[in-house]
Protein backbone atom coordinates (compact mmCIF):
# COMPACT_ATOMS: atom_id res chain seq x y z
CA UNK A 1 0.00 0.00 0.00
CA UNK A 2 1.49 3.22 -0.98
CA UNK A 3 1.06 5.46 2.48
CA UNK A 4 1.28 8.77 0.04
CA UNK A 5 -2.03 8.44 -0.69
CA UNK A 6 -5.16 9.79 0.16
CA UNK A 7 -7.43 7.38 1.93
CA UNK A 8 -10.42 8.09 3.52
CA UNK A 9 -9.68 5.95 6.12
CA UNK A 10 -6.41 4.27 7.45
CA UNK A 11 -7.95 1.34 8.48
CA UNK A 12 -6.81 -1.81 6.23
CA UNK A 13 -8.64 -5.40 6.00
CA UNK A 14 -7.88 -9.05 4.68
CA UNK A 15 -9.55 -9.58 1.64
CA UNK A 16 -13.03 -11.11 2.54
CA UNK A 17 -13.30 -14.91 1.96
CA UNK A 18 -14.41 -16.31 -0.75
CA UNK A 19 -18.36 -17.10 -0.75
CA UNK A 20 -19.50 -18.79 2.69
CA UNK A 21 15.42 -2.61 22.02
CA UNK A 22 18.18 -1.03 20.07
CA UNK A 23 21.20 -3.25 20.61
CA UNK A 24 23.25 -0.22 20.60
CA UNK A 25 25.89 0.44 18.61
CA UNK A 26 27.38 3.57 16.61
CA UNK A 27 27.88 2.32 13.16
CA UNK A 28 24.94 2.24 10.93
CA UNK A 29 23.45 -0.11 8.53
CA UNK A 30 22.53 0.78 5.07
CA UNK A 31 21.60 -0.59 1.67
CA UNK A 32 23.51 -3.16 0.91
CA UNK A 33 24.74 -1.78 -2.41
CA UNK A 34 28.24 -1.43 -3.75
CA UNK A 35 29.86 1.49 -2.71
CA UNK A 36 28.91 4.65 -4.25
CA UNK A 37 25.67 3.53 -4.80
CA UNK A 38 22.64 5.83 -3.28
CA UNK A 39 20.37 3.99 -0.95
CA UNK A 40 17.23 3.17 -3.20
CA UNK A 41 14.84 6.16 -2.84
CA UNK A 42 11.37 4.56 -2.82
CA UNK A 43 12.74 2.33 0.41
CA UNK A 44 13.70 5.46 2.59
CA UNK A 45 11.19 6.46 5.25
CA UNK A 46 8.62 8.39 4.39
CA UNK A 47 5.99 10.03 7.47
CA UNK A 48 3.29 12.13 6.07
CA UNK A 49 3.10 15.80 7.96
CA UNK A 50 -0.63 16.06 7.34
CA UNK A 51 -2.90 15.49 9.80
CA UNK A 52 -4.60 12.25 8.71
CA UNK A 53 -8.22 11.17 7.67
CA UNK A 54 -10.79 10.14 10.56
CA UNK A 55 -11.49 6.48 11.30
CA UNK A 56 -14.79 5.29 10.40
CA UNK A 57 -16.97 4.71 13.14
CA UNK A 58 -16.52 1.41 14.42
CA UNK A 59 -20.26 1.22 15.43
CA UNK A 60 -21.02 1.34 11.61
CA UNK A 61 -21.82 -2.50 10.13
CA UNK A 62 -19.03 -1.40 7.59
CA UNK A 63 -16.40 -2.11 10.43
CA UNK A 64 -18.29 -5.20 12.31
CA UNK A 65 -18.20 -6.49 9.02
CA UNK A 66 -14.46 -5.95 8.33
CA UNK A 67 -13.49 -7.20 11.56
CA UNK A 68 -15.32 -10.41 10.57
CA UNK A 69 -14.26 -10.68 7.22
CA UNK A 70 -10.88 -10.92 8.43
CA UNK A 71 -11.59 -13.13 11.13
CA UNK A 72 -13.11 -16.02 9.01
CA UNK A 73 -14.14 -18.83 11.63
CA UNK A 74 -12.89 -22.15 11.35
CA UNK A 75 -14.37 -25.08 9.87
CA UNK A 76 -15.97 -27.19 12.38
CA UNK A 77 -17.12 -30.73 11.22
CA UNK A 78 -20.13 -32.05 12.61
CA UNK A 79 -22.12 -35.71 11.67
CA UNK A 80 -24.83 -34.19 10.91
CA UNK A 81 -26.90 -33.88 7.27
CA UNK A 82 -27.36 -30.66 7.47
CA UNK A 83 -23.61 -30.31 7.67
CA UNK A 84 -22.44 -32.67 5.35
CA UNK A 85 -23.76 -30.53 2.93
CA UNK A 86 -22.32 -27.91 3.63
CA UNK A 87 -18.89 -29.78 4.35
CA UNK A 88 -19.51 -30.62 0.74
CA UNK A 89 -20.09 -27.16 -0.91
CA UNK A 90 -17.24 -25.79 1.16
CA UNK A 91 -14.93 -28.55 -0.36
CA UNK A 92 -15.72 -27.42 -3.59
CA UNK A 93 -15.98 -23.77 -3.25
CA UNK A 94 -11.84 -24.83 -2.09
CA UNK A 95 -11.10 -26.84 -4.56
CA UNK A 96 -12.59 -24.48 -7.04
CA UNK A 97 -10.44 -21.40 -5.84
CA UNK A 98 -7.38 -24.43 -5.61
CA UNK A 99 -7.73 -23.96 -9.30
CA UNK A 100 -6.09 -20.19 -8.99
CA UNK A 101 -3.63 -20.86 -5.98
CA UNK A 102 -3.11 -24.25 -6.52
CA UNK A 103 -1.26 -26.54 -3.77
CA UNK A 104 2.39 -25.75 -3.57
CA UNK A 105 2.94 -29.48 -2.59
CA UNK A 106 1.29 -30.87 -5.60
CA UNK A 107 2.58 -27.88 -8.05
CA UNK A 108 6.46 -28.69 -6.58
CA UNK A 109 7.53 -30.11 -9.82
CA UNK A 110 6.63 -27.10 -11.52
CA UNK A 111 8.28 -25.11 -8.74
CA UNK A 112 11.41 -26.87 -8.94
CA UNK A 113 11.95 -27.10 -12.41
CA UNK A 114 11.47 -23.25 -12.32
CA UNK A 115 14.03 -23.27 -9.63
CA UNK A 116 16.84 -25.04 -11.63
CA UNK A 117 20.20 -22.60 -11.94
CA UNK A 118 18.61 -20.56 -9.13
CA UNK A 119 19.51 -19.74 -5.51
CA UNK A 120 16.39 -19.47 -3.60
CA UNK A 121 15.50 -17.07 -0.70
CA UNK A 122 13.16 -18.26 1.67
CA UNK A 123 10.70 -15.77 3.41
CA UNK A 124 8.42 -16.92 6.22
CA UNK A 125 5.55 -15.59 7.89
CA UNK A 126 5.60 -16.97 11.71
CA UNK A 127 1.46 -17.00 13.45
CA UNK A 128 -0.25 -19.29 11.01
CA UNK A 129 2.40 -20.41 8.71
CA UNK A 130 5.11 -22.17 11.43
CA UNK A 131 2.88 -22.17 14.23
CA UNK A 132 -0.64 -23.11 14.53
CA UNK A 133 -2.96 -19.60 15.20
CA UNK A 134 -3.81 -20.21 18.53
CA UNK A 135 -6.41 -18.50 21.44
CA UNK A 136 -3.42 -17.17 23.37
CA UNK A 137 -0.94 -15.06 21.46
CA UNK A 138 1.56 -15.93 24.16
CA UNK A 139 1.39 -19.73 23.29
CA UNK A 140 2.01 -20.03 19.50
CA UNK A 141 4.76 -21.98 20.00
CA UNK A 142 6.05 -23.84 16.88
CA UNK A 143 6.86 -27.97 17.15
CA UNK A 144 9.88 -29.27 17.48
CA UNK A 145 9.48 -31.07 14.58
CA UNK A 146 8.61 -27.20 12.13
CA UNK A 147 11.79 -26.24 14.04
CA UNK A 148 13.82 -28.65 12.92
CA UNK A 149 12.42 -28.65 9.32
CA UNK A 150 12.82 -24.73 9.16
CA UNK A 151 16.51 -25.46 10.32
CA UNK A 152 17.30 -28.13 8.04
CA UNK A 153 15.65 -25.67 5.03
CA UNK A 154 17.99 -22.77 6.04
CA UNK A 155 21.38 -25.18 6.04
CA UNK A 156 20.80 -24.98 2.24
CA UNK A 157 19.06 -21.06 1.60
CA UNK A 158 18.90 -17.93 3.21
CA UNK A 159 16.26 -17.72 5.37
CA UNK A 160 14.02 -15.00 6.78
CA UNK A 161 11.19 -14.90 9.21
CA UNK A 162 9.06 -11.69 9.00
CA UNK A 163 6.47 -11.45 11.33
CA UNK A 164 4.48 -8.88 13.50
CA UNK A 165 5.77 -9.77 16.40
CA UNK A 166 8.81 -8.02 18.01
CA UNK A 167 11.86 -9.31 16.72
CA UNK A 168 12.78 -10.05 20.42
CA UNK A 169 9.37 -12.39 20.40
CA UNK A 170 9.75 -13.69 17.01
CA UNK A 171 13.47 -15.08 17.83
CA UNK A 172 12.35 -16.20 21.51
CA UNK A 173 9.79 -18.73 19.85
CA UNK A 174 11.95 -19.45 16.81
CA UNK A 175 15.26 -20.23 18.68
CA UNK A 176 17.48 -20.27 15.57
CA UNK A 177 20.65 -18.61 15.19
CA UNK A 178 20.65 -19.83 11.41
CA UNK A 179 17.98 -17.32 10.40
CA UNK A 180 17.37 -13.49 9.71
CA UNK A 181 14.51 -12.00 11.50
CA UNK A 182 12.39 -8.81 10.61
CA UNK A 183 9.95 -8.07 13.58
CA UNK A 184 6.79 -5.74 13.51
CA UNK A 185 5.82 -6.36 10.00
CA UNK A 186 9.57 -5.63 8.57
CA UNK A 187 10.04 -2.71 10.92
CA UNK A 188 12.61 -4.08 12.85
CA UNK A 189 15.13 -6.10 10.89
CA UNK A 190 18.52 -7.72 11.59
CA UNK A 191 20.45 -8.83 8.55
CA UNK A 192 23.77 -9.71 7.53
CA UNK A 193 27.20 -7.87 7.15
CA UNK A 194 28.15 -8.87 3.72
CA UNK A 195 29.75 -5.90 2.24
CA UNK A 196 30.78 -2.44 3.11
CA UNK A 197 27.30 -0.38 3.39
CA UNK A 198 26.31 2.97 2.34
CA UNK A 199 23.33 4.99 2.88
CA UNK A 200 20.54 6.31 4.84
CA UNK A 201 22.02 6.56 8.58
CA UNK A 202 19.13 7.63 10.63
CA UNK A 203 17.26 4.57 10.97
CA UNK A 204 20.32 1.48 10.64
CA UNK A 205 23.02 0.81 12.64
CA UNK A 206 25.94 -2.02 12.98
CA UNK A 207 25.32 -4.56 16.19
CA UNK A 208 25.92 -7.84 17.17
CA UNK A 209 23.70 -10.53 18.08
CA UNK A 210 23.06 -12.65 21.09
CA UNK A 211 26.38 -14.93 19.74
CA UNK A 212 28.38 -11.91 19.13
CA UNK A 213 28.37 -12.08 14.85
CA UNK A 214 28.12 -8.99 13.05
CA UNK A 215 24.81 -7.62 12.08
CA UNK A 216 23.07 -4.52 10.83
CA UNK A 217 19.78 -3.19 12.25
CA UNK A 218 17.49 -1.43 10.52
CA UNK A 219 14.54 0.19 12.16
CA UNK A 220 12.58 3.01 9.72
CA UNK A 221 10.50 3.42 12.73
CA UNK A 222 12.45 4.21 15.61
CA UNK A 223 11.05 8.00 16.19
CA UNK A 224 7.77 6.63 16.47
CA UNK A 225 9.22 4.48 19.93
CA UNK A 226 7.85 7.09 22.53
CA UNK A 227 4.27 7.46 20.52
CA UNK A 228 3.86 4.11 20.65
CA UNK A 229 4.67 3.66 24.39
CA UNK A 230 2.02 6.02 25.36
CA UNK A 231 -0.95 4.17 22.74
CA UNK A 232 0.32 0.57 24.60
CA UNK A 233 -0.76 1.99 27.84
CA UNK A 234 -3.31 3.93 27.12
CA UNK A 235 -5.02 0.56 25.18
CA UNK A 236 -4.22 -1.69 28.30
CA UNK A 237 -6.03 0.69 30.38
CA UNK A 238 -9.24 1.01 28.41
CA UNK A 239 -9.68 -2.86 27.51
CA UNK A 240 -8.84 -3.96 30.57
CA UNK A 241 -12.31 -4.40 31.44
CA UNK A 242 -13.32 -6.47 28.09
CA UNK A 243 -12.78 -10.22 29.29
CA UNK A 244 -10.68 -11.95 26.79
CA UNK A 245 -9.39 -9.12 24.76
CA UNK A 246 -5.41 -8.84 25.40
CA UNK A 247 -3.17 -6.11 24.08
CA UNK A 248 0.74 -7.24 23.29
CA UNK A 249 3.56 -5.09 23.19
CA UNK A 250 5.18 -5.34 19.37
CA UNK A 251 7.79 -2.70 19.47
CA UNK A 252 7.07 -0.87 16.74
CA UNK A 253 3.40 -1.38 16.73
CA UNK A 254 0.58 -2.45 19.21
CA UNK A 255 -1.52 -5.53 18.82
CA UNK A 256 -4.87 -5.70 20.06
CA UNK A 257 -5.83 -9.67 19.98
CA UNK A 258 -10.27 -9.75 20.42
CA UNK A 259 -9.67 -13.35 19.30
CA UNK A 260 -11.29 -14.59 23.19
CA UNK A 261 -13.70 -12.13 23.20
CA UNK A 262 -17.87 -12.63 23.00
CA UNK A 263 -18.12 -11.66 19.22
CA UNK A 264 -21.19 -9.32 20.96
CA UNK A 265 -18.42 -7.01 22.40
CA UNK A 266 -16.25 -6.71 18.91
CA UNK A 267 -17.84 -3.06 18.38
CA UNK A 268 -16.80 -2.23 22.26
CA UNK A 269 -13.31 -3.28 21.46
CA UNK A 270 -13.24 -0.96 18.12
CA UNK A 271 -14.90 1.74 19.77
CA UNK A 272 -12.24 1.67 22.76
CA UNK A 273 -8.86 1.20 19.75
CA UNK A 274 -10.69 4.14 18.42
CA UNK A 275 -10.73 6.52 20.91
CA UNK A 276 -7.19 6.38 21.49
CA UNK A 277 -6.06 6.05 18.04
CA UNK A 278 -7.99 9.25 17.03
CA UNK A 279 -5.62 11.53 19.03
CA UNK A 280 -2.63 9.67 17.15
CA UNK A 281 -2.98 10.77 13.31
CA UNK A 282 0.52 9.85 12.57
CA UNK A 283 -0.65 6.08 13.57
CA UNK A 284 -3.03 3.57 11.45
CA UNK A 285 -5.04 0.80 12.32
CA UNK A 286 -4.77 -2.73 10.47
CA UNK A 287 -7.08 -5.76 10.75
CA UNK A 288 -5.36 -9.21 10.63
CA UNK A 289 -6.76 -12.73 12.05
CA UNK A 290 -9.11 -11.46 15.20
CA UNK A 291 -6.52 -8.63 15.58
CA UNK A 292 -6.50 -4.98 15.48
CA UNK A 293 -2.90 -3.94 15.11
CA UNK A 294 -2.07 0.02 15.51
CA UNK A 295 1.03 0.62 13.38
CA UNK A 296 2.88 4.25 12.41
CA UNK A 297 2.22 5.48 9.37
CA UNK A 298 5.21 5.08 7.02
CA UNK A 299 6.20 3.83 3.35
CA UNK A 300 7.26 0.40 4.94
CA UNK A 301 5.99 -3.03 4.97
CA UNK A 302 6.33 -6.89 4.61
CA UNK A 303 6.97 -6.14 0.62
CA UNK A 304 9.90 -3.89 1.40
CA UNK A 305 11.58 -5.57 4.15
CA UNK A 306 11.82 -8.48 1.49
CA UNK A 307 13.45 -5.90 -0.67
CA UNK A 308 15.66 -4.83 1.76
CA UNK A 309 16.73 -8.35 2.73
CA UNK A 310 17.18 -9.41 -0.70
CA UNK A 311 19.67 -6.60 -1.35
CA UNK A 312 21.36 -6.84 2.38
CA UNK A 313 22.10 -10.83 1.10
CA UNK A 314 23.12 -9.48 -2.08
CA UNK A 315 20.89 -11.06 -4.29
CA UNK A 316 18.24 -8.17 -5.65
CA UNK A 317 18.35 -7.62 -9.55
CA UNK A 318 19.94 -11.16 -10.28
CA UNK A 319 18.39 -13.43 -12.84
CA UNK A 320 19.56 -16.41 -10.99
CA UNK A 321 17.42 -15.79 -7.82
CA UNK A 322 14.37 -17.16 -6.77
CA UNK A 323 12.72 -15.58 -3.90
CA UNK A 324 9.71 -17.67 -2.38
CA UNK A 325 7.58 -15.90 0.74
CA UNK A 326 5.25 -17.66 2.65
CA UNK A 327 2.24 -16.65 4.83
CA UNK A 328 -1.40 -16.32 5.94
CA UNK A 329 -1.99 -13.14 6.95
CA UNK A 330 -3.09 -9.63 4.97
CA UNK A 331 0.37 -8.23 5.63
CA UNK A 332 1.88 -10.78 3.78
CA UNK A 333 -0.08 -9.62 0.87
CA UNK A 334 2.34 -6.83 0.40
CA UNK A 335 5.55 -9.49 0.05
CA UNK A 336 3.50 -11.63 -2.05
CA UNK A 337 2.62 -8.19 -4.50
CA UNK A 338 5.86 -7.31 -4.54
CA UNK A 339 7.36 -10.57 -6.09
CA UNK A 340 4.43 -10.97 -8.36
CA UNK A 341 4.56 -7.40 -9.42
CA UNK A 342 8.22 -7.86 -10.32
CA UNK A 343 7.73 -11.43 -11.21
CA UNK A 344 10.60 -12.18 -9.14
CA UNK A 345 9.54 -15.33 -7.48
CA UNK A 346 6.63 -16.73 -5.50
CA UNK A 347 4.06 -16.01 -3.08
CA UNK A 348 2.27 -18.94 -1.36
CA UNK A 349 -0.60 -18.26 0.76
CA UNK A 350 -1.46 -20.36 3.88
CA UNK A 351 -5.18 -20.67 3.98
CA UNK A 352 -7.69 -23.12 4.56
CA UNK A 353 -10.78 -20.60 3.28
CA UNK A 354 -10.81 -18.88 0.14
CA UNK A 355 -9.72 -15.64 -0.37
CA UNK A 356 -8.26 -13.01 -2.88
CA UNK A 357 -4.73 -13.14 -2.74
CA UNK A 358 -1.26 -11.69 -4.75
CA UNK A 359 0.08 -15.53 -3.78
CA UNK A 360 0.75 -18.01 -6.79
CA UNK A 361 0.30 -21.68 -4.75
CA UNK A 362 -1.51 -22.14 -1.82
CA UNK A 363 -1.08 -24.60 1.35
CA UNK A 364 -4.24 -25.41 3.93
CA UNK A 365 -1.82 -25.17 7.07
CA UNK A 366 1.44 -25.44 9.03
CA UNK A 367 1.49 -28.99 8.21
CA UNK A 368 1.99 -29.02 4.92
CA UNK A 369 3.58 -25.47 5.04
CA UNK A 370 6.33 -28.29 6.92
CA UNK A 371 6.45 -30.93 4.33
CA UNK A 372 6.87 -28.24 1.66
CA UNK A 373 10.08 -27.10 3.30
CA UNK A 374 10.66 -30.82 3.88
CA UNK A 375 10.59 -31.23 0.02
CA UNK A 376 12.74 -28.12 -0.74
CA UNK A 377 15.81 -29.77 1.51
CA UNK A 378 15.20 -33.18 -0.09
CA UNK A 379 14.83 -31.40 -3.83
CA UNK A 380 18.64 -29.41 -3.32
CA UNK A 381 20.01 -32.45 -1.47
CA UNK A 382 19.26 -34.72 -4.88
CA UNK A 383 20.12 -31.94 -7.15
CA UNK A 384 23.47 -31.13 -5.88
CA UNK A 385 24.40 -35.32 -6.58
C-alpha cells in the first residue's frame, strides 16, 4: 500500500473470503549496495506531515463487518446432514479457488523445475504459517518437529522470518541462530554484514547478536518508539475491562488480539482502539486474524523488508534468484505483491478458506507449510548429486 495516498480511512482489512530494544551500537546499517551507490529512494522512510483522515466509526456494520471478514471462523465438522452438505459445498468452493492458488505441494515439480540454476531465498511468515494460530498469542509456540524442518531448510538457503511480532518475540519462539529475523511487519530487521554499506544513517546501525556475529539493524520506525509507548498503555487501560481481549507489546506497533472475546463485544473493542487512536494521526489501524494492530504510518511493509533483505544478502536484480515468501496473513499480501509485481519469485498463501490473494500456490496449514520445506531440503540435497 502506498502510504502517500489519500485514503479516507487508514484502516486496512484481509480480503473477505471467498463465498460462505536497540542493541546499541554507533555504526549504521545501510543498503547493501556497492559502494557509491545511493540507498534506493522509494525504500527510505517516508511520514506524512498532514494530519490524517478520521477512522470510520466502528459502530457502523461497515467495520463489524471488516473485523469479521478478516476473522473467518474455522471449519468445524459435525455428523450431521445438514452439515455434510455444507462440508460438501465448502470442499468445492476450495477446490474451485485451488484452481487459482493451486497446492504448492502438488505444483512442486513445476516449482522446482522453475528453480533449476537458481539460488532461492526463503521468506516466512511466523502466526499461522510455522505455528498453529492459537487462542493465546503468548502460546504459538512452533513444534519441534517445524523447528527442525525450518533449520534443516535454512542449512541450504537464506532464510528470513518476518512477522508482526517483536523481533525479540519472534526469535524467543523461533530459537534459531541460522535465520534473519524482521519483527513488527519488517520494521525491525537484523540482517547480515556482507559488504561495506552505504546509505541512509538515521534509521540502521551495525550490532551484534546474542552470539556476538556482526549484524546490521534497521529500524525506519524508531522516532515513532515514545508514541507508541504512550498508545500501549493507554489501550491496556481502556480494555482492561473487556474479558478476553489482550493487548501485546510489538515494538514498533501495538496488537490488540479480540480473538477470546464474546463476538457481541467486537464493536466495544473498536470503539475503545478508536478513541485512542484518534488523538494519534501519525498512527493507522490494520485488521489481521481477530486482531486490530495500531502501526505508524510510514512507506514500509512486509513487501519492502523483502526488498531490503534481498539486497542486504546481495541477491536483488539477479536473474539467478528465486525468492519464495510464505504466509497467511493480509500483511503478507504486500511481500507476495511485490514478487508478483516484479515477477521475481513466489508467493504462497497459507489458507484453509478462500480468499483473494497476490500468492501463486496455496497450502491449507502449518502442516503441509512443513512438508513443503521438507521437500525443498530433499529437492537441493538430490540436485546437488
Amino acid at each position: 500500500m502506498d502510504l502517500k495516498s489519500n485514503h479516507i480511512s487508514p484502516v486496512l482489512t484481509d480480503p473477505a473470503p471467498l463465498g460462505k530494544s536497540r542493541l546499541g551500537v554507533h555504526s549504521s546499517l545501510l543498503s547493501y549496495s556497492p559502494p557509491g551507490t545511493a540507498f534506493p529512494a522509494d525504500l527510505l522512510l517516508t511520514i506524512p506531515r498532514r494530519k490524517n483522515a478520521f477512522l470510520d466509526d466502528v459502530r457502523s456494520s461497515s467495520w463489524l463487518d471488516a473485523m469479521k471478514s478478516s476473522s473467518p471462523p474455522h471449519r468445524k465438522i459435525t455428523k450431521d446432514v445438514n452439515n455434510d452438505s455444507a462440508a460438501t459445498e465448502y470442499d468445492i468452493a476450495y477446490r474451485t479457488w485451488m484452481v487459482k492458488y493451486p497446492s504448492a505441494l502438488t505444483s512442486f515439480e513445476q516449482i522446482s523445475n522453475y528453480a533449476k540454476g537458481k539460488r532461492i531465498a526463503l521468506f516466512l511468515d511466523y502466526d499461522g504459517t510455522l505455528s498453529p494460530i492459537v487462542d493465546n498469542p503468548d502460546c504459538a509456540f512452533m513444534s519441534d518437529a517445524m523447528r527442525m524442518a525450518v533449520k534443516r531448510v535454512a542449512k541450504h538457503f537464506p532464510t528470513a522470518i518476518i512477522s508482526g511480532r517483536s523481533h525479540d518475540k519472534v526469535y524467543e519462539f523461533v530459537g534459531l541462530n541460522e535465520l534473519y529475523y524482521a519483527g513488527s511487519h519488517g520494521m525491525d530487521i537484523m540482517g547480515p554484514v556482507l559488504q561495506s554499506v552505504v546509505g541512509d544513517q538515521r534509521h540502521g546501525f551495525r550490532s551484534t547478536d546474542k552470539q556476538g556475529k556482526d549484524v546490521n539493524v534497521f529500524q525506519p520506525a524508531a522516532e515513532f518508539l515514545p508514541m507508541i509507548g504512550e498508545v500501549l498503555k493507554s489501550l491496556v487501560e481502556t480494555t482492561k475491562d473487556i474479558e478476553g481481549s489482550k493487548v501485546e507489546n510489538n515494538k514498533f506497533c501495538v496488537s490488540v488480539h479480540y480473538r477470546n472475546v464474546d463476538e457481541k463485544n467486537w464493536a466495544v473493542v473498536a470503539q475503545r482502539v478508536h478513541d485512542i487512536l484518534k488523538n494519534y494521526p501519525r498512527l493507522r489501524l490494520t485488521h489481521g486474524r481477530k486482531v486490530l494492530e495500531v502501526r505508524p504510518v510510514i512507506n514500509w511493509d512486509k513487501g519492502k523488508a523483502v526488498t531490503f533483505l534481498l539486497e542486504s544478502l546481495g541477491l536483488s536484480n539477479c536473474d539467478d534468484v528465486l525468492p519464495i515468501y510464505i504466509g497467511d496473513d493480509r500483511t503478507d499480501e504486500d511481500a507476495f505483491k511485490v514478487l508478483r509485481e516484479g515477477n521475481k519469485g513466489y508467493g504462497i498463501l497459507v489458507s484453509a478458506v478462500p480468499k483473494e490473494s497476490n500468492a501463486y500456490y496455496s497450502l491449507r496449514d502449518p502442516s503441509e507449510v512443513m512438508e513443503f520445506l521438507k521437500s525443498l531440503v530433499l529437492w537441493r540435497k538430490s540436485s546437488a548429486l
